[in-house]
Protein backbone atom coordinates (compact mmCIF):
# COMPACT_ATOMS: atom_id res chain seq x y z
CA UNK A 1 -74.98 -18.68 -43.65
CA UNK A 2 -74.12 -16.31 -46.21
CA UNK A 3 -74.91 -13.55 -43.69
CA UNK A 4 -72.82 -14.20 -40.99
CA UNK A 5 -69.59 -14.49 -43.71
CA UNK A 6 -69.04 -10.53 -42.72
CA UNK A 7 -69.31 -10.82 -39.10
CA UNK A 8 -66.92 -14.10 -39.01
CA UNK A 9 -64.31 -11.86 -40.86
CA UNK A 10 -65.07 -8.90 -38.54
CA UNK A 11 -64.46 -10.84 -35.49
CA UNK A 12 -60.84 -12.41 -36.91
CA UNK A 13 -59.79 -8.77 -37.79
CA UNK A 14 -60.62 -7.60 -34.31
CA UNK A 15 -58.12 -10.76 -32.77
CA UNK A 16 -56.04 -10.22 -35.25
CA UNK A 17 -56.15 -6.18 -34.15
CA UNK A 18 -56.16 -7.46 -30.49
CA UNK A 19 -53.86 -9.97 -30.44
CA UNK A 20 -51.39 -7.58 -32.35
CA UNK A 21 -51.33 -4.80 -29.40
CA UNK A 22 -51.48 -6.84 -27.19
CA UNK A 23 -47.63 -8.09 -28.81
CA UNK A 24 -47.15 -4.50 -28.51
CA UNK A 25 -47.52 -4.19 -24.94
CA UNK A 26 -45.68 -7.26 -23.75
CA UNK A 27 -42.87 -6.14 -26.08
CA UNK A 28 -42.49 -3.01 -24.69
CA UNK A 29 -42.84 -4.18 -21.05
CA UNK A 30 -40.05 -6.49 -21.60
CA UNK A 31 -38.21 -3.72 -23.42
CA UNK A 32 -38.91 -1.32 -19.87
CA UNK A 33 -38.41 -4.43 -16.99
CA UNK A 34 -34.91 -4.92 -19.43
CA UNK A 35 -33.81 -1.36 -19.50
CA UNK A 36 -34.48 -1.12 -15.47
CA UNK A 37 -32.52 -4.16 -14.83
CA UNK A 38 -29.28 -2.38 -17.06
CA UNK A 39 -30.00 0.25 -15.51
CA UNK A 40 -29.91 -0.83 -11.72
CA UNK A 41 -26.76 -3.18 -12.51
CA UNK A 42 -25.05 -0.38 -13.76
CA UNK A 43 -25.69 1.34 -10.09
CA UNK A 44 -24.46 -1.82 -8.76
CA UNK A 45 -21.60 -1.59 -10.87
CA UNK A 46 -21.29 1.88 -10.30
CA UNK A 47 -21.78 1.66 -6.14
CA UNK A 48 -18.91 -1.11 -5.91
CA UNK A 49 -16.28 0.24 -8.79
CA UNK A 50 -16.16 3.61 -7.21
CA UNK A 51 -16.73 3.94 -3.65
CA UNK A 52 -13.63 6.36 -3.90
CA UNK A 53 -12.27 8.99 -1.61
CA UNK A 54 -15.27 10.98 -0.18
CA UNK A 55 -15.34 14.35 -1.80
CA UNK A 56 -14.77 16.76 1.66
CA UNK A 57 -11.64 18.10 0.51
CA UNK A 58 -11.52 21.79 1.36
CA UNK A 59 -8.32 23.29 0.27
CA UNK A 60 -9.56 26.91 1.54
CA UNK A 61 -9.25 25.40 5.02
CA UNK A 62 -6.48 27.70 7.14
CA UNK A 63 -6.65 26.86 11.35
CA UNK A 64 -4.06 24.46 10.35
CA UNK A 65 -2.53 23.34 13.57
CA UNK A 66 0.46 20.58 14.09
CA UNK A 67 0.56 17.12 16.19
CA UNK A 68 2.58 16.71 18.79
CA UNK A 69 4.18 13.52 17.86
CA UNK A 70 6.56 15.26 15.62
CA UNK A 71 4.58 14.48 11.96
CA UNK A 72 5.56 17.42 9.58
CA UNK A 73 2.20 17.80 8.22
CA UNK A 74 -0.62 20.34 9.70
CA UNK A 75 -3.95 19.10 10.73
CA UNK A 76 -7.31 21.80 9.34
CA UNK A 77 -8.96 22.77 11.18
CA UNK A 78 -7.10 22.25 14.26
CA UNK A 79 -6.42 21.83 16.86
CA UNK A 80 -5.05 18.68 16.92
CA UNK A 81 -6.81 15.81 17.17
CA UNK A 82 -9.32 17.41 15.49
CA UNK A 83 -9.04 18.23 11.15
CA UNK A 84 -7.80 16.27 8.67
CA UNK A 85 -5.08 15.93 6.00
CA UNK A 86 -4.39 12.42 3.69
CA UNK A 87 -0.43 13.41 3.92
CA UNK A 88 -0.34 14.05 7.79
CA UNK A 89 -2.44 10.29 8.23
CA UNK A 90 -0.49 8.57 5.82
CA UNK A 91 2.57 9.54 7.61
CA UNK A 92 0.99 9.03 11.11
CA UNK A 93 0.14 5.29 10.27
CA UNK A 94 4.20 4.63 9.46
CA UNK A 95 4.86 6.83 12.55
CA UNK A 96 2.64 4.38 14.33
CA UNK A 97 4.45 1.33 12.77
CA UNK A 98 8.03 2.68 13.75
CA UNK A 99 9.26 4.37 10.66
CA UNK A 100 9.20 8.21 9.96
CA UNK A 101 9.26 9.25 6.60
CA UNK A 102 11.38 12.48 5.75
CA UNK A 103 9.89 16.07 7.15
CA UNK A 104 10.38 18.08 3.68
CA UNK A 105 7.95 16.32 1.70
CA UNK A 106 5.56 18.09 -0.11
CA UNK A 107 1.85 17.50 -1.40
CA UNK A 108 0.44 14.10 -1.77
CA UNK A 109 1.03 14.15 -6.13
CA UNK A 110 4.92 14.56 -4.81
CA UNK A 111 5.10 11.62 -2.64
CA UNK A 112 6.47 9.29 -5.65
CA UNK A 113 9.57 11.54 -7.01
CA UNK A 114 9.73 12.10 -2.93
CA UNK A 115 10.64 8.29 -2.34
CA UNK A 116 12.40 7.83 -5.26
CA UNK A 117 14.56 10.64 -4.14
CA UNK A 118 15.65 8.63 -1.28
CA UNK A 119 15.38 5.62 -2.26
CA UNK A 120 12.27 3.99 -0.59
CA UNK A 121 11.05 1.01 -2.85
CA UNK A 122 7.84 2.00 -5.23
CA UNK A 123 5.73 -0.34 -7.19
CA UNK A 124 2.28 -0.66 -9.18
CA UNK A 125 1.22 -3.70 -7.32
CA UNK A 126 -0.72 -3.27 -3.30
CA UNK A 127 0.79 -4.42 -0.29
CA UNK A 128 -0.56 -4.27 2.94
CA UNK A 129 1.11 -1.63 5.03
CA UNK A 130 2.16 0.18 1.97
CA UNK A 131 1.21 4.11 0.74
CA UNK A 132 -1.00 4.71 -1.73
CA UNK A 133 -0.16 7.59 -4.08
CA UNK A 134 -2.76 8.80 -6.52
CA UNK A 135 -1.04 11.76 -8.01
CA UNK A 136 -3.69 13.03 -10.90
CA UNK A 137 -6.62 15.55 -9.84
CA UNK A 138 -8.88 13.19 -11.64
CA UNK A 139 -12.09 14.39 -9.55
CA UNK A 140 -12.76 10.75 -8.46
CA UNK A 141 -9.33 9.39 -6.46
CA UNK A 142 -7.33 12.41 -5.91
CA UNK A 143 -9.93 15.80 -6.19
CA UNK A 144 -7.51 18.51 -6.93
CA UNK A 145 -3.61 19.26 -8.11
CA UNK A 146 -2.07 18.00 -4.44
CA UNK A 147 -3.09 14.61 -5.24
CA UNK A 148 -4.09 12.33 -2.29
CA UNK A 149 -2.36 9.07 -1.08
CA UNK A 150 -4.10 6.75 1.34
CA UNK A 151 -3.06 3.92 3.37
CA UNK A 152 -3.36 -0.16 2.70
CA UNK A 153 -4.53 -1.95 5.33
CA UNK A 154 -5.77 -4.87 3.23
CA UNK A 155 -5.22 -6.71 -0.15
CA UNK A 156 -7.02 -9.07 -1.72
CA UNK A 157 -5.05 -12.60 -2.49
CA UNK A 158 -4.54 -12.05 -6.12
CA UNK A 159 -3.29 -7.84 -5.41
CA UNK A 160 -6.37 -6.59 -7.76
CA UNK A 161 -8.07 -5.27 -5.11
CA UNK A 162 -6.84 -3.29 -1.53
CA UNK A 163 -8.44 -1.66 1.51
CA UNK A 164 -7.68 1.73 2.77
CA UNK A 165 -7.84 4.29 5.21
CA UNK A 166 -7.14 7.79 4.84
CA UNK A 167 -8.09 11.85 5.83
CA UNK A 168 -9.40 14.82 3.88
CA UNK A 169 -7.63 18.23 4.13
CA UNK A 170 -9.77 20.56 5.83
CA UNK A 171 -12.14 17.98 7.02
CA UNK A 172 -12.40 17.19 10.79
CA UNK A 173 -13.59 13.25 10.02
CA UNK A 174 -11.10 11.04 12.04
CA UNK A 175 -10.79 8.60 9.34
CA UNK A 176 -12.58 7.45 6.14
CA UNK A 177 -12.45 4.13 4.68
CA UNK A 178 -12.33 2.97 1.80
CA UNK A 179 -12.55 -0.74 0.35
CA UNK A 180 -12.49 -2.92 -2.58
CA UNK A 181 -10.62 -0.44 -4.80
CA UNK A 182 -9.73 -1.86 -8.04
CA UNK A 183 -6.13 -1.48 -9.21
CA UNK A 184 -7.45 -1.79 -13.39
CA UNK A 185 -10.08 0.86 -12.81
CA UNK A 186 -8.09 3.38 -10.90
CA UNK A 187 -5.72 3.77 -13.63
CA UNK A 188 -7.95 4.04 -16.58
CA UNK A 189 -7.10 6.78 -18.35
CA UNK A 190 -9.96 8.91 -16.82
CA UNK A 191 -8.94 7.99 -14.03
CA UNK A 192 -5.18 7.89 -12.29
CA UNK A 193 -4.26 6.77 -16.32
CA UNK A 194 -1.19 4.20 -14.64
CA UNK A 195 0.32 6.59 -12.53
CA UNK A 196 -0.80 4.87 -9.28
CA UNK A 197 2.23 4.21 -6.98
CA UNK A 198 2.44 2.01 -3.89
CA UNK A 199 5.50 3.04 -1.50
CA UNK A 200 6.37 -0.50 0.43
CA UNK A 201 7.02 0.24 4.19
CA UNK A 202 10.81 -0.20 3.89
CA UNK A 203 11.39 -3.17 6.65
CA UNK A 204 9.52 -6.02 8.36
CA UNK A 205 5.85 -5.23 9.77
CA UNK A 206 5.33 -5.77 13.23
CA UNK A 207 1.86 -7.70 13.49
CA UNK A 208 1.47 -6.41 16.83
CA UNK A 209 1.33 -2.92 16.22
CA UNK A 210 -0.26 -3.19 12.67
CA UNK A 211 -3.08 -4.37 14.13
CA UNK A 212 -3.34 -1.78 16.54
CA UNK A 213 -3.87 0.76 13.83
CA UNK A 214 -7.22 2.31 13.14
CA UNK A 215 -9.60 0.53 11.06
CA UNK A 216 -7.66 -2.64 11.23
CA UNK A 217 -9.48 -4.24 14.10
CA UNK A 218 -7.50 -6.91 15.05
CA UNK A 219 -7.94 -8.70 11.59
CA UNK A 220 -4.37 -7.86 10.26
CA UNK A 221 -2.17 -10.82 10.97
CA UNK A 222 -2.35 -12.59 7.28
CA UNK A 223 -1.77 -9.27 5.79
CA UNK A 224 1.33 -8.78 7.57
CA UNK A 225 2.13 -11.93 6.86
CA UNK A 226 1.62 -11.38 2.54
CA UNK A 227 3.37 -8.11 3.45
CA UNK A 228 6.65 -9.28 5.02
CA UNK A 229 7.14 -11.85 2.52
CA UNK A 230 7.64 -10.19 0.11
CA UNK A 231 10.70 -7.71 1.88
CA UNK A 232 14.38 -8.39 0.78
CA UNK A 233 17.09 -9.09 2.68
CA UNK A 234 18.60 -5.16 2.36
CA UNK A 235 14.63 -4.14 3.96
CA UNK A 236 15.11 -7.01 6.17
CA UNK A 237 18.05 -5.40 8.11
CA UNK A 238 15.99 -2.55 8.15
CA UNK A 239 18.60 -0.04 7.02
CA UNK A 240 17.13 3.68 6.20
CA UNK A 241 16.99 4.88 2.24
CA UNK A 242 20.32 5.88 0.64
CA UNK A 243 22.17 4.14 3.47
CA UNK A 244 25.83 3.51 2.80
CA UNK A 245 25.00 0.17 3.86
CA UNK A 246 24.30 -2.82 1.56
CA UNK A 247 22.90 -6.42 2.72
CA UNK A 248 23.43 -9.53 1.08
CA UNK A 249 21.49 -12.46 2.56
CA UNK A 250 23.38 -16.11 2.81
CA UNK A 251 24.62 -18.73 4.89
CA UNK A 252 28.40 -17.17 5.06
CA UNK A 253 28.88 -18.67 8.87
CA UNK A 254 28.59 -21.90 7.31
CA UNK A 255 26.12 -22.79 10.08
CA UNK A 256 23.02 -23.91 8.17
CA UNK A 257 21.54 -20.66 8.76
CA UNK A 258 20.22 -17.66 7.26
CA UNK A 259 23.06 -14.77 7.79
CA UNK A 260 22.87 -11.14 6.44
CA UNK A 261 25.97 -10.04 5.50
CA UNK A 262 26.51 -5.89 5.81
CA UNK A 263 29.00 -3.65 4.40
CA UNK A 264 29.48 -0.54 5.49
CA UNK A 265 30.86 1.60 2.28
CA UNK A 266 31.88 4.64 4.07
CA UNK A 267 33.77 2.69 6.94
CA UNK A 268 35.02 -0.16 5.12
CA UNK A 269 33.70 -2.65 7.81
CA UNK A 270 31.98 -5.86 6.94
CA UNK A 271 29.73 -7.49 9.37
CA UNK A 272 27.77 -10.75 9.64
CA UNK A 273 24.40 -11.30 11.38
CA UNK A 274 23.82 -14.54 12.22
CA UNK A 275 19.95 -15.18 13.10
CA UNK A 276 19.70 -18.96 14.88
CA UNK A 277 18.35 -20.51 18.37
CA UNK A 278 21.90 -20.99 19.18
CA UNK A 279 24.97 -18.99 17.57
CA UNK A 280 27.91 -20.62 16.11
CA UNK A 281 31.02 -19.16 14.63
CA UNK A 282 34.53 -20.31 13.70
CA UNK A 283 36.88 -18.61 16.43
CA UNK A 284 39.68 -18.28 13.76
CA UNK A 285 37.41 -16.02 11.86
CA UNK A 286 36.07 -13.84 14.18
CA UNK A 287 37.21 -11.01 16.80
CA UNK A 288 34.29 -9.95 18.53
CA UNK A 289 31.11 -11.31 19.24
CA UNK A 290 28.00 -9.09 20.56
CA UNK A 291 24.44 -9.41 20.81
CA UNK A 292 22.66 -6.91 18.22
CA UNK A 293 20.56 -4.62 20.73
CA UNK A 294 18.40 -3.68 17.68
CA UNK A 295 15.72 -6.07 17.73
CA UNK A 296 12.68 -4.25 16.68
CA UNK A 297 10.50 -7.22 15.77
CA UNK A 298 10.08 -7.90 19.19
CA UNK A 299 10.46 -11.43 18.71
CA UNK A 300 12.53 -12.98 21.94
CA UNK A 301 12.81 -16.75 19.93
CA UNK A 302 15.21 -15.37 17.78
CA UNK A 303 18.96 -14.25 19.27
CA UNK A 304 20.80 -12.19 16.83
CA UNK A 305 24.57 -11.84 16.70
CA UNK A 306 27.15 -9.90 15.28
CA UNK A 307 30.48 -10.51 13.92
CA UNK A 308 33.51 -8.74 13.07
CA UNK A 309 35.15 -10.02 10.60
CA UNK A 310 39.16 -9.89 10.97
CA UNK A 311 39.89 -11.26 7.65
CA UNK A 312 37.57 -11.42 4.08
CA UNK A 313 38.61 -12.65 0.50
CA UNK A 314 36.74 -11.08 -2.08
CA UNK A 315 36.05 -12.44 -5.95
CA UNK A 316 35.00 -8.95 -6.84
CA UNK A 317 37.47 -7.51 -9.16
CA UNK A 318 35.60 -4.04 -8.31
CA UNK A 319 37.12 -4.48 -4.82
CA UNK A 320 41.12 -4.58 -4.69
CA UNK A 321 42.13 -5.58 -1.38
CA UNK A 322 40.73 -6.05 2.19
CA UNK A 323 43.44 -5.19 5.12
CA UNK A 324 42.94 -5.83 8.94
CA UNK A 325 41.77 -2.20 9.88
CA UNK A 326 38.57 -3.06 8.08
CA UNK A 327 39.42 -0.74 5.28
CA UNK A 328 38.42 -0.81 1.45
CA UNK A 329 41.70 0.18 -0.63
């Protein structure tokens, strides 16, 4: 017995010495399978964060060639309807949904002082229909000092996320899309750093033709819907930035209906629209009635009527007097 002492302790050093590498190994297997699964979450991560604007932008292009629809902004390479340009399909796409936006604008990183110049309405929070403006050459959203702007054609319900389409200058891809882009990671400071603007399309959406724009397909009515409700009553009447119109929206018939009350600042006039399935007014009140020819919703449920007013008391000290030639004294 006393010689097989050594060999006993021999064979528990070599499991000790076994057992110990084989600890070894299964710790550093875990340690690899660990690092791979970081490491292919953070290309998850990575894949769904930034599918951003797809990096074709060639600013050497120079068979720049117009539309004929009247948009301002060249196509490269032309000719039309081949090239690209994020300005000329941002502006096409509000073209499309009845509204131009001014010819003299300039490069994409302009668009923001560009509408605030004439008064379009600007925010930091998506809405479907609405211009995306990503001013900084941050190599990721916008790839050079013209920034880029895109357009929304989705938004997610709780405006974190939105859906876009847009065009590269100098590429001849019809359209790019791009979804899922995340309104906290664009404006990192690497990225867009809070600059981000949205420009709100300035009056009611039509659903009809919204969803006849590319990369819609047909799936747009909700989004108009989130889109529209969110217009005031001055957008509502659809008057243009800087108009020397304002609207006030109220019940000022007295009719149990919505009205939208305009005055006119350089005439002096002051006008009521009343929107109802059947018009009433107070004769003593009123002049003139007409139907409004200018109903660009399309919607034939709804009559809309004007009227002149003949007389008006105002509360507003700011305003003095009101005579019957519809002036402002």
């Amino acid at each position: 017995m006393r010689t097989s002492g050594p060999a006993v302790h021999d064979l528990k050093a070599l499991f000790r010495n076994f057992n110990r590498q084989r600890l070894i190994h299964i710790f550093a297997l875990l340690c690899l399978i660990t690092i791979t699964w970081v490491e292919i979450g953070m290309v998850q991560v990575h894949a769904t964060s930034f599918e951003h604007t797809v990096p074709t932008v060639d600013y050497t292009c120079a068979q720049a060639r117009s539309s004929p629809d009247g948009n301002p902004f060249p196509l490269c390479p032309g000719p039309f309807p081949t090239g690209g340009n994020c300005v000329w399909w941002a502006w096409e796409q509000w073209h499309l949904l009845g509204y131009d936006l001014p010819p003299n604008w300039g490069n994409a990183a302009d668009w923001i002082v560009d509408a605030e110049r004439v008064g379009l309405p600007l925010g930091t929070t998506p809405r479907p229909g609405s211009i995306a403006v990503f001013p900084r050459a941050d190599g990721v959203w916008a790839f050079g000092p013209a920034g880029h702007v895109a357009f929304v054609t989705g938004v997610s319900s709780d405006a974190t996320t939105f859906n876009v389409t847009y065009q590269n200058y100098g590429d001849p891809t019809p359209m790019f899309t791009g979804r899922g882009y995340t309104v906290s990671v664009i404006n990192e400071p690497r990225f867009q750093d809070g600059e981000m603007r949205f420009i709100y399309f300035p009056k009611l959406i039509d659903p009809i033709r919204f969803n006849q724009l590319p990369g819609i397909n047909g799936n747009g009515f909700a989004q108009v819907a989130m889109a529209n409700s969110l217009v005031k009553s001055r957008i509502t009447l659809g008057l243009p930035p800087g108009s020397i119109d304002q609207g006030f929206s109220a019940d000022f018939t007295g009719t149990g209906f919505t009205d939208l009350l305009l005055y006119n600042r350089q005439q002096g006039s002051l006008d009521v629209f009343t929107f109802a399935d059947t018009f009433r007014h107070s004769p003593q009140n009123t002049t003139h009635v007409q139907t409004n020819p200018d109903n660009q919703s399309g919607n034939t449920s709804l009559s809309t009527q004007r009227i002149f007013y003949r007389e008006w008391t105002f509360r507003d000290p700011a305003v003095r007097s009101y005579n019957r030639n519809h002036t402002i004294d």
